[in-house]
C-alpha atoms as a PDB file:
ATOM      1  CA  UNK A   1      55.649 -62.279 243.772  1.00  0.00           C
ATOM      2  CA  UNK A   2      55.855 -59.146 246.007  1.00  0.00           C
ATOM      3  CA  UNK A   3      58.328 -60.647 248.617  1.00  0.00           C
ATOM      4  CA  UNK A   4      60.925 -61.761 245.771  1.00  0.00           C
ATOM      5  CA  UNK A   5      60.970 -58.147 245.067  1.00  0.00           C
ATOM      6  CA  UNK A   6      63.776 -56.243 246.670  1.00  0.00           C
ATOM      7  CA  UNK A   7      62.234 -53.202 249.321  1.00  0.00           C
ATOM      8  CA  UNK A   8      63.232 -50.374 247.139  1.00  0.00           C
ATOM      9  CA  UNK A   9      62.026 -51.518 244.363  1.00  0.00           C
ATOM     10  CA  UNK A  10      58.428 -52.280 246.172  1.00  0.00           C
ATOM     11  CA  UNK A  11      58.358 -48.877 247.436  1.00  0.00           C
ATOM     12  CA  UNK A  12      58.977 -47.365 243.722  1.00  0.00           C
ATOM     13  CA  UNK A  13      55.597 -49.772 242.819  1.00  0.00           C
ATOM     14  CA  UNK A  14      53.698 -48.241 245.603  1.00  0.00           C
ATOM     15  CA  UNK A  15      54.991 -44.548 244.494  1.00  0.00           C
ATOM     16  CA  UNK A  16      54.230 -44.694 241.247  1.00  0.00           C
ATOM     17  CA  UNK A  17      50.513 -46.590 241.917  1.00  0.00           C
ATOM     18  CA  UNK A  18      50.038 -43.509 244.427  1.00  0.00           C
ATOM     19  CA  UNK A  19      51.118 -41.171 241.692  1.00  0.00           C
ATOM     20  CA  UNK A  20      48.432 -42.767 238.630  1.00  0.00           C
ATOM     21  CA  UNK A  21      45.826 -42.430 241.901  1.00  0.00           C
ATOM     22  CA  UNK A  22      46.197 -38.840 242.687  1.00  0.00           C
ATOM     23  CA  UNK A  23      45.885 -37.691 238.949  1.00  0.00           C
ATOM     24  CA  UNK A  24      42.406 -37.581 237.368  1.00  0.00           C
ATOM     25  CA  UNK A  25      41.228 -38.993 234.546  1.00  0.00           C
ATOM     26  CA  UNK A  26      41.327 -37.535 230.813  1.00  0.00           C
ATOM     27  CA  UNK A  27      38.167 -37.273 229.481  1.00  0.00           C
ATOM     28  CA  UNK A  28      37.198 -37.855 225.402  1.00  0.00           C
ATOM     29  CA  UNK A  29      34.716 -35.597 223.862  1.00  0.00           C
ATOM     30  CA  UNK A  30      33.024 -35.685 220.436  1.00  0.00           C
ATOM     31  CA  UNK A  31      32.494 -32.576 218.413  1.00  0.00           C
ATOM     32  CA  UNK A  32      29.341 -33.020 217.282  1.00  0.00           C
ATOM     33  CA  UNK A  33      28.351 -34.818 220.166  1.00  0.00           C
ATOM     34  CA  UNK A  34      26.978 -37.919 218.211  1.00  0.00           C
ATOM     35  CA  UNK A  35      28.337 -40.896 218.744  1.00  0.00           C
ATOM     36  CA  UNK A  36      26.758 -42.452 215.816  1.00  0.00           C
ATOM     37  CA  UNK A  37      27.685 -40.831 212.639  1.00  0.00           C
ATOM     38  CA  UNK A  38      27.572 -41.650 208.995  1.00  0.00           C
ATOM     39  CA  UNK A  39      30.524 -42.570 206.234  1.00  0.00           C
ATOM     40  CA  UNK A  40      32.023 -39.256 204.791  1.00  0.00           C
ATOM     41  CA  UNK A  41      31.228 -36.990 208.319  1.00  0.00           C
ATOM     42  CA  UNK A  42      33.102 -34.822 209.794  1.00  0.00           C
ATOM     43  CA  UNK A  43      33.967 -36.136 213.418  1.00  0.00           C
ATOM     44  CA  UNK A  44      36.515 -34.043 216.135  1.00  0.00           C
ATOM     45  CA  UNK A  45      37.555 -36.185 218.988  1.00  0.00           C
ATOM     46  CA  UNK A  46      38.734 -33.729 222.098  1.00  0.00           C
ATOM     47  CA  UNK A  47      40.867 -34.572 225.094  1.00  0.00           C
ATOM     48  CA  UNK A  48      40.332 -32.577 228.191  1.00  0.00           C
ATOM     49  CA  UNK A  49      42.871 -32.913 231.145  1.00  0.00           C
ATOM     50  CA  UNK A  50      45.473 -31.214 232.430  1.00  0.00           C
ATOM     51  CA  UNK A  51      49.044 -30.897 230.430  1.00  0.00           C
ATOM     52  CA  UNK A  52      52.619 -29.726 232.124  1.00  0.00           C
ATOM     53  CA  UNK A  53      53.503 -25.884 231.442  1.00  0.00           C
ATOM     54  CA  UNK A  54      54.396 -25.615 227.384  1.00  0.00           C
ATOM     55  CA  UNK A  55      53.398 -29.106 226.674  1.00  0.00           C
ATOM     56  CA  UNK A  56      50.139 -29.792 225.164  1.00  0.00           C
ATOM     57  CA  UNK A  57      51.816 -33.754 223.545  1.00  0.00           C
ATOM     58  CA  UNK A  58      48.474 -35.641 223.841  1.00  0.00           C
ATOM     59  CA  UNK A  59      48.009 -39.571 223.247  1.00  0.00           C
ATOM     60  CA  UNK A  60      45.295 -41.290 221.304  1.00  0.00           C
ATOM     61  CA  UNK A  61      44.765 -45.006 221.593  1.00  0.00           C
ATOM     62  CA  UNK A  62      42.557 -46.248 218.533  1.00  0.00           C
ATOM     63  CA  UNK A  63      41.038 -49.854 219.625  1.00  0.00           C
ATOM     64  CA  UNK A  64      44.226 -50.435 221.934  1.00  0.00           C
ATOM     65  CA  UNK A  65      46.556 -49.069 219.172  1.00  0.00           C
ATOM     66  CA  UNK A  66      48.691 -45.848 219.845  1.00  0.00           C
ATOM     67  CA  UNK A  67      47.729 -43.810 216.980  1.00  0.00           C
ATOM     68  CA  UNK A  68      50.112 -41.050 215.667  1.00  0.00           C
ATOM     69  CA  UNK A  69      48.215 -37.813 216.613  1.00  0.00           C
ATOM     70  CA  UNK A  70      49.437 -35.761 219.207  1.00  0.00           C
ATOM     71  CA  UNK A  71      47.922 -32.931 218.955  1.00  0.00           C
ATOM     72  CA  UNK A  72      45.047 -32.169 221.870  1.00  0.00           C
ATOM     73  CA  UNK A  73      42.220 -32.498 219.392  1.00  0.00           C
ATOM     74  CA  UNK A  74      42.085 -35.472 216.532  1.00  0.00           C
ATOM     75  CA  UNK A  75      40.411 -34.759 213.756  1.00  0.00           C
ATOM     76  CA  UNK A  76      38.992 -36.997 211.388  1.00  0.00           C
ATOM     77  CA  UNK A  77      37.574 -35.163 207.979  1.00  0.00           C
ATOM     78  CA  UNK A  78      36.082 -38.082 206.487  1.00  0.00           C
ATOM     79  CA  UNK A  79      35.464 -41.221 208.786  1.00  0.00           C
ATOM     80  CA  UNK A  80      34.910 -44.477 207.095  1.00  0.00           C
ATOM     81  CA  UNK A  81      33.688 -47.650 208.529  1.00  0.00           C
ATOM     82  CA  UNK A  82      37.591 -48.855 209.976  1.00  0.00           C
ATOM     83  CA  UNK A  83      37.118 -45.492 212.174  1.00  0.00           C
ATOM     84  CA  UNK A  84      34.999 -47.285 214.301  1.00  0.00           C
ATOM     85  CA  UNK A  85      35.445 -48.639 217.654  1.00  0.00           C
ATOM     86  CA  UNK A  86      37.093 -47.361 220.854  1.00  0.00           C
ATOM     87  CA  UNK A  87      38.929 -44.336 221.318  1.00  0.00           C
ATOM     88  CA  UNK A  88      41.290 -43.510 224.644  1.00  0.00           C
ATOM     89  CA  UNK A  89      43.681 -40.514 225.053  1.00  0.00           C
ATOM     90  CA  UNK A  90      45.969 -39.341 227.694  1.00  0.00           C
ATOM     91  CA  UNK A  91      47.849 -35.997 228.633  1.00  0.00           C
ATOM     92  CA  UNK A  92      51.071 -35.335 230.419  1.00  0.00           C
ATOM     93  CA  UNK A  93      49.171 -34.612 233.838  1.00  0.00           C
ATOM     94  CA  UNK A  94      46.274 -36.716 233.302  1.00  0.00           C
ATOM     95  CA  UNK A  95      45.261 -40.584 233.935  1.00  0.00           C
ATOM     96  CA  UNK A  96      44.346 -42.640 230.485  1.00  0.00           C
ATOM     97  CA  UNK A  97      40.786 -41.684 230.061  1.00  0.00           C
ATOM     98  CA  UNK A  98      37.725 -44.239 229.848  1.00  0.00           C
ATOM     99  CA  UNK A  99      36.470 -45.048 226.213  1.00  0.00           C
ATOM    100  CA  UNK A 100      34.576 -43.326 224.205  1.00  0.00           C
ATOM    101  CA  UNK A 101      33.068 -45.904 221.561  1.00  0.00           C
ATOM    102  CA  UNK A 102      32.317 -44.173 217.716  1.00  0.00           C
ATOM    103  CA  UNK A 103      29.910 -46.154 215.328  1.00  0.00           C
ATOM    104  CA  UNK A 104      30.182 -45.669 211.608  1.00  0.00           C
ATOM    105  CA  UNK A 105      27.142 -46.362 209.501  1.00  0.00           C
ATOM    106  CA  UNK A 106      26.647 -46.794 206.114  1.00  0.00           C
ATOM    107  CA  UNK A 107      22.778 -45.190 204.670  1.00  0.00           C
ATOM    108  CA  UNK A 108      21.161 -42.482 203.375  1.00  0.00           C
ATOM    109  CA  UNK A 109      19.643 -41.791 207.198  1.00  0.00           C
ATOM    110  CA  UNK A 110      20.595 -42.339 210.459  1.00  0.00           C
ATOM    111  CA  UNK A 111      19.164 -41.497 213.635  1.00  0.00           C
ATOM    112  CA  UNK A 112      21.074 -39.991 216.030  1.00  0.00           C
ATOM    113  CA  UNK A 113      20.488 -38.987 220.184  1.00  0.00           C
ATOM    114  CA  UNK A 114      21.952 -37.320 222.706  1.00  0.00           C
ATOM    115  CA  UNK A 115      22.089 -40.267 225.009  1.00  0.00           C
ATOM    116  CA  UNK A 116      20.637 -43.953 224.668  1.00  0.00           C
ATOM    117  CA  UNK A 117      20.291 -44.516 228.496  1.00  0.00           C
ATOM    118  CA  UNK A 118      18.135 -40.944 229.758  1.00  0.00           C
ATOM    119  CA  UNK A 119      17.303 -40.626 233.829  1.00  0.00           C
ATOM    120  CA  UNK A 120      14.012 -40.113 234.218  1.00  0.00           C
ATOM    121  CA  UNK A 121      13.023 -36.362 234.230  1.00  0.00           C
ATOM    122  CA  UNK A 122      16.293 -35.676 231.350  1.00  0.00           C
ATOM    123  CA  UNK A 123      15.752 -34.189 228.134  1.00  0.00           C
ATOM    124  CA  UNK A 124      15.932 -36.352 225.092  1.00  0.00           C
ATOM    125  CA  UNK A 125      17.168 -35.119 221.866  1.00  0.00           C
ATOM    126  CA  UNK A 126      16.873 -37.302 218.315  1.00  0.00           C
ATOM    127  CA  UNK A 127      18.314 -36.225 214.847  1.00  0.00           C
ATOM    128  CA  UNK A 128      17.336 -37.809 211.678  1.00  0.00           C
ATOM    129  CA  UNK A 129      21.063 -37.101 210.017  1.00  0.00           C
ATOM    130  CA  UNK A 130      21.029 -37.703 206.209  1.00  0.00           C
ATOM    131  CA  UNK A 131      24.318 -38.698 204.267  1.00  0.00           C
ATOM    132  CA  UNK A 132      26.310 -35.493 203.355  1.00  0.00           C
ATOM    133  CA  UNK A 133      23.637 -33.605 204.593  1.00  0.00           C
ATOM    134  CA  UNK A 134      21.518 -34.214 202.156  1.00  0.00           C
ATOM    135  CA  UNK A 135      17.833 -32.430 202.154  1.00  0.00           C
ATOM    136  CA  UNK A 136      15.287 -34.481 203.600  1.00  0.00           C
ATOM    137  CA  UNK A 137      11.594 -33.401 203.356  1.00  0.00           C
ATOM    138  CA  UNK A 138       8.879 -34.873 204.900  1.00  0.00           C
ATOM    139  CA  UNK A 139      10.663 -36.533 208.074  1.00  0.00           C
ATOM    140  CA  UNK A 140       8.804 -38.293 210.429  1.00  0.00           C
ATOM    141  CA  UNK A 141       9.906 -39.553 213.948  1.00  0.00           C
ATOM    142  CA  UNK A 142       8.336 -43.396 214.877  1.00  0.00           C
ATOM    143  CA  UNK A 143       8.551 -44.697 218.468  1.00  0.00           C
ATOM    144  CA  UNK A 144       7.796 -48.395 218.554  1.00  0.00           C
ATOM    145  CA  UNK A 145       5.879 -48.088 215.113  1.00  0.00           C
ATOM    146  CA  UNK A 146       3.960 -45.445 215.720  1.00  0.00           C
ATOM    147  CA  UNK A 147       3.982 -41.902 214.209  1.00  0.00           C
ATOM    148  CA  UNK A 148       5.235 -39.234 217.076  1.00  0.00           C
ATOM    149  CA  UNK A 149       6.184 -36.068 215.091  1.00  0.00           C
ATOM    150  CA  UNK A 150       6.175 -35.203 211.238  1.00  0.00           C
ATOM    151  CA  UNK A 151       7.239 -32.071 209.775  1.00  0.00           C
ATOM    152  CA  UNK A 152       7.981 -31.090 206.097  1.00  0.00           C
ATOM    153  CA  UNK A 153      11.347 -30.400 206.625  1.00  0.00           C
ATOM    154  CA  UNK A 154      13.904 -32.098 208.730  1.00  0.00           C
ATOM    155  CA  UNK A 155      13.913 -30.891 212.645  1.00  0.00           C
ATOM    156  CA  UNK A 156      14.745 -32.455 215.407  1.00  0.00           C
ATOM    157  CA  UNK A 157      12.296 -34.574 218.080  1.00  0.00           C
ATOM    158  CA  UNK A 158      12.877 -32.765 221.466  1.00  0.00           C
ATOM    159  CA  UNK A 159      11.504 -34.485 224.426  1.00  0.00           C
ATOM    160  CA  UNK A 160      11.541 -31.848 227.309  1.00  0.00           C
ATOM    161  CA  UNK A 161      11.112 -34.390 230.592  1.00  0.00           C
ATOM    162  CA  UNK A 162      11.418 -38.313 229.566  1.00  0.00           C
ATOM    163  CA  UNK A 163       9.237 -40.238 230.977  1.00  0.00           C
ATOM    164  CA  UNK A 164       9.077 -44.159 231.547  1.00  0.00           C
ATOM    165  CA  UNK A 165       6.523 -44.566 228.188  1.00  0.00           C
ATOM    166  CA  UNK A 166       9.181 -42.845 226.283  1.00  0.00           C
ATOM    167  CA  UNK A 167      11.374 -45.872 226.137  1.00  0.00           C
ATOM    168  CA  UNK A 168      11.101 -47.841 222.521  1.00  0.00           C
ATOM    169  CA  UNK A 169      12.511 -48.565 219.588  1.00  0.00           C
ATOM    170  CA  UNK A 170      12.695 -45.358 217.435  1.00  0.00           C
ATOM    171  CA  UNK A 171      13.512 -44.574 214.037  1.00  0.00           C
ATOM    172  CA  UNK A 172      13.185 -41.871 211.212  1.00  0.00           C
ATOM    173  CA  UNK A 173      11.592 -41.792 207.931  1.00  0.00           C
ATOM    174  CA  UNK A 174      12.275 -39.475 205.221  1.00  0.00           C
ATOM    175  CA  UNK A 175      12.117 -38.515 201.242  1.00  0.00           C
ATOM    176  CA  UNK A 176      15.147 -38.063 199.745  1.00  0.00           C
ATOM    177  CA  UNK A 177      14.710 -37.249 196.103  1.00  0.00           C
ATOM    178  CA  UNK A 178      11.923 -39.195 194.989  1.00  0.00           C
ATOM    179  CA  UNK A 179      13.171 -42.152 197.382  1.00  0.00           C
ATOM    180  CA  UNK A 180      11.479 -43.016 200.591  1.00  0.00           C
ATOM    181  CA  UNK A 181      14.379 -43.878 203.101  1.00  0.00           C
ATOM    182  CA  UNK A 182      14.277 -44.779 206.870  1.00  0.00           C
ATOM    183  CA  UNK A 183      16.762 -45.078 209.247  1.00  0.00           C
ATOM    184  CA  UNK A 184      17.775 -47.897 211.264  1.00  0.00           C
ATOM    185  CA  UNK A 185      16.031 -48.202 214.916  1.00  0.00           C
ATOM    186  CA  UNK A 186      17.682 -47.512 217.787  1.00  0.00           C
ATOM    187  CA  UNK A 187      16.411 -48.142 221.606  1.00  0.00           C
ATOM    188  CA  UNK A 188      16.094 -45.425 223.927  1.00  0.00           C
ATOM    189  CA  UNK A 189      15.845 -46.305 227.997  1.00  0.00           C
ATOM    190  CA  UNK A 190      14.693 -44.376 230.174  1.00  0.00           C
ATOM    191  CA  UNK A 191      15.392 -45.066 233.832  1.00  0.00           C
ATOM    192  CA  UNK A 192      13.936 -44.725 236.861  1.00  0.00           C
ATOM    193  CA  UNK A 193      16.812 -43.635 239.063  1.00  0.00           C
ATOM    194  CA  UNK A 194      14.564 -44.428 242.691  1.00  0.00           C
ATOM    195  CA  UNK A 195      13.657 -48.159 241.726  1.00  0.00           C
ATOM    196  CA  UNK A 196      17.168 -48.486 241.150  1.00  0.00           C
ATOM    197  CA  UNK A 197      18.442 -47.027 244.195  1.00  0.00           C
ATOM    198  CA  UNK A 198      15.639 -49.170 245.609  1.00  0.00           C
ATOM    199  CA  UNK A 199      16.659 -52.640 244.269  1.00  0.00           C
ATOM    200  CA  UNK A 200      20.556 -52.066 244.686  1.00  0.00           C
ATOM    201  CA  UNK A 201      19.693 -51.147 248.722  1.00  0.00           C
ATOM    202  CA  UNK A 202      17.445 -54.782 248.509  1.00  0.00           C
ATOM    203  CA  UNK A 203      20.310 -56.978 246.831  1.00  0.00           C
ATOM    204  CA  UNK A 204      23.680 -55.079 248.442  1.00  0.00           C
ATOM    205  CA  UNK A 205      22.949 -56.585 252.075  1.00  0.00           C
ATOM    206  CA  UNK A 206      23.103 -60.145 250.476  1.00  0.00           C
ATOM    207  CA  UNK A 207      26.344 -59.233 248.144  1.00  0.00           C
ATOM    208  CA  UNK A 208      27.898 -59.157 251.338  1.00  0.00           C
ATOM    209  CA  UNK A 209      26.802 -61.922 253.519  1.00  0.00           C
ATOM    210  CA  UNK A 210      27.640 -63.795 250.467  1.00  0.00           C
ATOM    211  CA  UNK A 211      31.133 -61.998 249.979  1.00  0.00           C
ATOM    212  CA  UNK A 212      31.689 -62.657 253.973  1.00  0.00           C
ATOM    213  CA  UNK A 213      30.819 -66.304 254.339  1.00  0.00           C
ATOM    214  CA  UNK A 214      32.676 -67.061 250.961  1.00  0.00           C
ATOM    215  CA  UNK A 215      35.755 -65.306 252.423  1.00  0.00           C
ATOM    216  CA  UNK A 216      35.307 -66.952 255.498  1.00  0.00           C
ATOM    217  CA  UNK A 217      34.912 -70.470 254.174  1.00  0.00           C
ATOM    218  CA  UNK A 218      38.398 -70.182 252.257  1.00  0.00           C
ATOM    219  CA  UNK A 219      40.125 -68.788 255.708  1.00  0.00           C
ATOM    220  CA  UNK A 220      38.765 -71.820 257.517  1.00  0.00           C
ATOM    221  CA  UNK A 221      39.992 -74.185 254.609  1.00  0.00           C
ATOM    222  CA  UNK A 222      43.591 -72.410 254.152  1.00  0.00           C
ATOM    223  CA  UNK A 223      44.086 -72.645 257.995  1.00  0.00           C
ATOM    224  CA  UNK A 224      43.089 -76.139 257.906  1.00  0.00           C
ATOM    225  CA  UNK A 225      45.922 -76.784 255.308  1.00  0.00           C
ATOM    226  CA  UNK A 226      48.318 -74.711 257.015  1.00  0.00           C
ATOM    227  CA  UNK A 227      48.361 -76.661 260.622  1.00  0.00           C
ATOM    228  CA  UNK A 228      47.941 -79.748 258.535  1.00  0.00           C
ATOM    229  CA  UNK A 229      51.183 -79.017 256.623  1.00  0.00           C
ATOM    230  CA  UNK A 230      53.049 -77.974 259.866  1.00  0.00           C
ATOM    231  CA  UNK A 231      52.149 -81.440 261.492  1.00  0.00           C
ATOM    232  CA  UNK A 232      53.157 -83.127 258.358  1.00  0.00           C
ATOM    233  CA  UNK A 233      56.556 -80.978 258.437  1.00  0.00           C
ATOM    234  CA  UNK A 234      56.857 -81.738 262.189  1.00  0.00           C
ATOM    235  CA  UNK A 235      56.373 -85.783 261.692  1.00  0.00           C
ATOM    236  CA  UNK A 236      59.392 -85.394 258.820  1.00  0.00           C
ATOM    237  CA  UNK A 237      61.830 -83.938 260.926  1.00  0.00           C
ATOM    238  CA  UNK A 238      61.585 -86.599 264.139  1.00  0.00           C
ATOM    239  CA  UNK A 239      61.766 -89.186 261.288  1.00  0.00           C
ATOM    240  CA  UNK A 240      65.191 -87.629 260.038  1.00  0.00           C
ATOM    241  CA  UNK A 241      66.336 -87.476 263.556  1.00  0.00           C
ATOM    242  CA  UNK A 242      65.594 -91.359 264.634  1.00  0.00           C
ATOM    243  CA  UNK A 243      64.116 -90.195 267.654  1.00  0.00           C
ATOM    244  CA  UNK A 244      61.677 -92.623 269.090  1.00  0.00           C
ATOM    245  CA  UNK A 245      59.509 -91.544 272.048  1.00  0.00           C
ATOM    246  CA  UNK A 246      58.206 -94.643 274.690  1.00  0.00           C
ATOM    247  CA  UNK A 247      55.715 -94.540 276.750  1.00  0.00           C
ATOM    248  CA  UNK A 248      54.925 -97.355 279.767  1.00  0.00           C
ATOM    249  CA  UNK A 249      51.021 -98.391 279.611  1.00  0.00           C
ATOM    250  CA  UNK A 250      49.136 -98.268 282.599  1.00  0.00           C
END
């Protein structure tokens, strides 16, 4: 495809790919910082990148669809369920941004945290976040099925340093009028960043021995083709041309 394309218009392509590769990427923030939120929150989705002078035009891509909003921040005041899914957005001096994926849940409680895949040694932050805010008393934090904090008023379960035992299926459970609600459970991982640094060292050696020998095999086979086409070209043309080669045997 690239040599049916005229020079000038090859050297635009490599301009412009040069161009998208020296800008960095946008990046999608969520004020609050939950990912996971509830029907009827509040949710403010930021982009942060860099805009041309007077010209803060932003784009938002909702699931693959170019939304409306221009505006730098899009705010949603009260997010239903079709509000889920992935969000993208893009400035004037910035690359399209990865995506940021917002989950819309439908309860009286939902547990939220700061991150679902911690590094070992990271904080870990859990919310139980009741519908509308309304008061919970007598929350209590579970971690596989078993009881980790309780307190007679909703607070948040801070874990200072995760550890490898703090990975698990967690959940919330509180009152809520005279209604005994719980959460849906999430799982929390908590990696070890060394045994991972370890087993990528072990495997990447064998990626690419594997990577080299496959790319070697399909050289050997497409120069195998190519002489065998030539010969097969050659044979044609001394047909065409009725030329007939003797040779005297011994």
């Amino acid at each position: 495809m690239w040599q049916l394309l005229p020079p000038a218009a090859l050297l635009l392509l490599v301009s412009a790919d040069t161009q998208t590769a020296d800008l960095s990427k946008a990046v999608v923030l969520l004020d609050p910082r939950w990912n996971q939120v509830l029907t009827n929150d509040r949710v403010t989705l930021k982009c942060q990148g860099d805009y041309p002078v007077e010209d803060n035009s932003t784009k938002w891509w909702h699931n693959g669809t170019l939304i409306s909003s221009q505006t730098p921040s899009y705010f949603i005041a009260d997010v239903k369920v079709k509000d889920s899914g992935e969000y993208k957005c893009q400035t004037g001096l910035s690359a399209l941004s990865d995506p940021v994926k917002l989950e819309v849940h439908v309860g009286w409680l939902l547990l939220q945290a700061s991150r679902w895949v911690v590094k070992l040694g990271e904080p870990i932050k859990l919310k139980c976040h009741s519908w509308k805010k309304t008061p919970v008393a007598k929350v209590q934090y579970f971690q596989n099925g078993r009881g980790k904090k309780y307190s007679h008023e909703n607070s948040d379960f801070y874990i200072p340093e995760a550890k490898l035992e703090h990975s698990g299926s967690y959940f919330c459970r509180g009152i809520i009028g005279s209604k005994n609600e719980s959460s849906e459970s999430v799982q929390i991982t908590v990696q070890d960043l060394e045994t991972l640094q370890t087993v990528s060292s072990f495997f990447l050696p064998w990626h690419q021995i594997t990577f080299c020998v496959v790319m070697g095999i399909l050289f050997a086979v497409d120069t195998g083709l190519y002489f065998s086409v030539r010969r097969h070209l050659r044979s044609s043309e001394e047909w065409r041309d009725g030329k007939v080669t003797w040779s005297k045997g011994p």
